[in-house]
Protein backbone atom coordinates (compact mmCIF):
# COMPACT_ATOMS: atom_id res chain seq x y z
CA UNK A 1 193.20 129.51 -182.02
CA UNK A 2 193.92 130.92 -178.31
CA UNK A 3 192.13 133.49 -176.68
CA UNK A 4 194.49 135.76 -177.46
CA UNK A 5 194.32 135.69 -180.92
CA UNK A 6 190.44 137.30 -180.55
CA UNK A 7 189.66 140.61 -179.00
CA UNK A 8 185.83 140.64 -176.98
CA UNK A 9 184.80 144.15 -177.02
CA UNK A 10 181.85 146.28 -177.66
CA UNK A 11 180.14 146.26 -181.16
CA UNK A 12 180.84 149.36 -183.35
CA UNK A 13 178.91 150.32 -186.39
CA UNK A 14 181.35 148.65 -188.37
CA UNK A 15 180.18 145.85 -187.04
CA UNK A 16 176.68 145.52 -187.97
CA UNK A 17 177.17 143.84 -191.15
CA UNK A 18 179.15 140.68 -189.59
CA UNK A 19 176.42 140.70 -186.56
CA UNK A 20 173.59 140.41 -189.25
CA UNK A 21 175.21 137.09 -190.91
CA UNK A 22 176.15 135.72 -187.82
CA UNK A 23 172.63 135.64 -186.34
CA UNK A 24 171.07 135.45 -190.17
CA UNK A 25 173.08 132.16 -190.15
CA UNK A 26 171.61 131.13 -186.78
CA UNK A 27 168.14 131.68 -187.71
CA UNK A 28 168.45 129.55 -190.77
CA UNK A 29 169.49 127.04 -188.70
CA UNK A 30 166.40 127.61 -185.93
CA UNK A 31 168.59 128.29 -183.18
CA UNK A 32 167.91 131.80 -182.44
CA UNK A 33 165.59 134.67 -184.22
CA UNK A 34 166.01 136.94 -186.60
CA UNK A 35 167.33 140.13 -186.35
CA UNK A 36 166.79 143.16 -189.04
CA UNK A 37 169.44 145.46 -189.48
CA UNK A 38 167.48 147.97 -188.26
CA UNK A 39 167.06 146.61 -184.87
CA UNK A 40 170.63 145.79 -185.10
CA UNK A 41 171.28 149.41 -185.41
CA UNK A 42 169.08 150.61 -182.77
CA UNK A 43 170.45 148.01 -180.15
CA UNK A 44 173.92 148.26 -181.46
CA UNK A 45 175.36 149.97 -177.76
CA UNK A 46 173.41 146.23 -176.59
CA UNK A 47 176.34 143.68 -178.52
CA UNK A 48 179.59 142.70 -177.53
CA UNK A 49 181.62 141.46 -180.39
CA UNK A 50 184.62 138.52 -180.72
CA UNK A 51 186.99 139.74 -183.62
CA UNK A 52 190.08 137.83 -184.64
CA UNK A 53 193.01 139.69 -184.13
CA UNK A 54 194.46 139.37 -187.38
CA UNK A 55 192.42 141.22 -189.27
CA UNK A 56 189.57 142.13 -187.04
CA UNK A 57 186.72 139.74 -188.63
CA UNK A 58 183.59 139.44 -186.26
CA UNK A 59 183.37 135.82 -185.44
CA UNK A 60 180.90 135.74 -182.57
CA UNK A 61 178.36 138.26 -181.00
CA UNK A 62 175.98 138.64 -178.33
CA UNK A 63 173.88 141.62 -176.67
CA UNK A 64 173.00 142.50 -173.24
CA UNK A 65 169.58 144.05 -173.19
CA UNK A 66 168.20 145.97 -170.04
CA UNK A 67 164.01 144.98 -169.46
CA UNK A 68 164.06 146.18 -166.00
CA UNK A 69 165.20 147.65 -163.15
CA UNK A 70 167.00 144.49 -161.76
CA UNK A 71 166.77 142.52 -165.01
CA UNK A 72 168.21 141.68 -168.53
CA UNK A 73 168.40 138.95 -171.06
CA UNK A 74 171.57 138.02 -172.97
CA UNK A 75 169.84 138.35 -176.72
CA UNK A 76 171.12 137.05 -179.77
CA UNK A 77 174.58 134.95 -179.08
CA UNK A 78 175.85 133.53 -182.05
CA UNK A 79 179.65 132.26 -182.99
CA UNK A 80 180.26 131.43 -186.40
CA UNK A 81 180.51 127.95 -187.09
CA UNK A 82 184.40 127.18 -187.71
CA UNK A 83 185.12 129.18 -184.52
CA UNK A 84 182.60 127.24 -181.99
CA UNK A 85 183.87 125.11 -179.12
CA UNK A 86 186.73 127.87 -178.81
CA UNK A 87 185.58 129.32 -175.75
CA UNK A 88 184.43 132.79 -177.86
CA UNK A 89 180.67 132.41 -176.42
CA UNK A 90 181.85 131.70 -173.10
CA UNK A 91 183.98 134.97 -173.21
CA UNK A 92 180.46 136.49 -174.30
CA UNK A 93 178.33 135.71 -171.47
CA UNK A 94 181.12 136.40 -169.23
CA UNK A 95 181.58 139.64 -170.97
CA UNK A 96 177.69 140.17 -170.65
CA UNK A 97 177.30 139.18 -166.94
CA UNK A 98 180.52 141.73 -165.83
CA UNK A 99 178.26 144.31 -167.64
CA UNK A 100 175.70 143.40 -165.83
CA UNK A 101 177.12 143.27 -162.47
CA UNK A 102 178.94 146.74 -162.87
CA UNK A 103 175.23 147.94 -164.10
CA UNK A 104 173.89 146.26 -160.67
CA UNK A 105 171.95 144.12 -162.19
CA UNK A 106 170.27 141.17 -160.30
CA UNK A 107 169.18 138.71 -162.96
CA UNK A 108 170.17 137.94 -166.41
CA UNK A 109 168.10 135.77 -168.12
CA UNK A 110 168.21 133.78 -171.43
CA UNK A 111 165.51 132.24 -174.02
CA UNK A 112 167.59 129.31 -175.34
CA UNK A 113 167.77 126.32 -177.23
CA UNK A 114 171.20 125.74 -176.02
CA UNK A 115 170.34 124.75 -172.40
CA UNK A 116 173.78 122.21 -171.66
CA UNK A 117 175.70 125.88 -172.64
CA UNK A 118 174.17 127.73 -170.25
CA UNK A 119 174.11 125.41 -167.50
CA UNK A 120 178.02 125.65 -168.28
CA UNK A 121 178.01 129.22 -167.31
CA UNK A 122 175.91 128.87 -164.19
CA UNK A 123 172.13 129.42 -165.39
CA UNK A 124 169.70 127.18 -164.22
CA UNK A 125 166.25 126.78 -166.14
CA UNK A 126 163.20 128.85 -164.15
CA UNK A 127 159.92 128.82 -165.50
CA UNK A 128 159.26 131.34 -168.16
CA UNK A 129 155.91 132.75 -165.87
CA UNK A 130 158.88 133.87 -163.42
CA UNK A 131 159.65 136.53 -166.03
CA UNK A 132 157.88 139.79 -166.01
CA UNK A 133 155.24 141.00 -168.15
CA UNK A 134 157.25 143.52 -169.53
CA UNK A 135 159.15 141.00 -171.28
CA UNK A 136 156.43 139.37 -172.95
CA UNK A 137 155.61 142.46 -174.53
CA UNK A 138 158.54 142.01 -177.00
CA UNK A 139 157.25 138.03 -177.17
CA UNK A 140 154.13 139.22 -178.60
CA UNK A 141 156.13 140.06 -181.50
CA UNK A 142 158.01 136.59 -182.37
CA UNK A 143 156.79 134.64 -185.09
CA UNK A 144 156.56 131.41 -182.35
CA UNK A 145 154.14 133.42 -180.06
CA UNK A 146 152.55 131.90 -178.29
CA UNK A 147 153.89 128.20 -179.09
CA UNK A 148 157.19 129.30 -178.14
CA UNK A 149 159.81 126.10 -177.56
CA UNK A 150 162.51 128.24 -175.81
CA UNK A 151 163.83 127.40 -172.38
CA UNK A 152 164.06 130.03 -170.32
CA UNK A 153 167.20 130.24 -167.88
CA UNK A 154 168.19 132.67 -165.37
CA UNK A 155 171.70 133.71 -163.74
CA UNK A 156 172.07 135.33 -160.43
CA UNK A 157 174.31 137.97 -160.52
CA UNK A 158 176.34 137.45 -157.36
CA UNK A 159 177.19 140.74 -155.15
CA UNK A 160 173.94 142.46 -156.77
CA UNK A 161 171.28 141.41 -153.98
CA UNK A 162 170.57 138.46 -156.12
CA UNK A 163 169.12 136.00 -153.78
């Protein structure tokens, strides 16, 4: 499929349902956390969404989530399986990181297991002590804490005083 058979836009309630499964399927597989619907709900103005065209089915979703002033962490990116290596979580990030940027934004950061991915769309792995407290807060939370295998990456948004 081309790009312009899929639409990347922001997630509607509609939405929440596909979102769910699509990170549901990723957790099964251990490469990303859960999500409840709840929290899906409550972050919902967070995801962008990749719907096919045709008949608008969610086939890929990620958030942008806000930890600080100058900070926030691309959460949850997840394409479903017979749609990867089509560019859709590519469109994502990039989707994500304009956010960002017209937010003015300095840093976007990721806790991955998908570290070649990333490199691909410019992140470079940092030390997870470079991120704030703050952001541990929500760590404290995850069922891996404190044992967590995730490597952290970070993206300098360029034109927002990033250095």
């Amino acid at each position: 499929m081309t790009d312009d058979q899929f639409e990347v836009r922001k997630a509607t309630i509609a939405d929440v349902e596909r979102i769910h499964t699509l990170i549901s399927v990723g957790a099964e597989h251990q490469k990303m956390l859960a999500r409840s619907r709840s929290d899906l709900y409550e972050s919902l103005r967070d995801f962008i969404v990749a719907a096919r065209r045709s008949d608008n089915l969610v086939v890929a979703c990620g958030a942008l989530a806000i930890t600080w002033a100058d900070l926030a962490e691309i959460r949850s990116l997840a394409v479903e399986p017979e749609f990867q290596r089509q560019g859709l979580g590519r469109r994502i990030v990039a989707s994500c990181l304009a956010e960002a940027k017209g937010l003015g934004i300095r840093r976007v950061f990721v806790l991955t297991y998908q570290k070649e991915f990333f490199e691909r769309q410019g992140f470079a792995v940092i030390a997870k002590e470079e991120l704030p407290h703050k952001i541990w807060s929500v760590c404290l939370k995850c069922p891996k804490f404190p044992d967590c295998d995730e490597i952290a990456m970070a993206f300098d948004v360029p034109g927002n005083g990033a250095a």
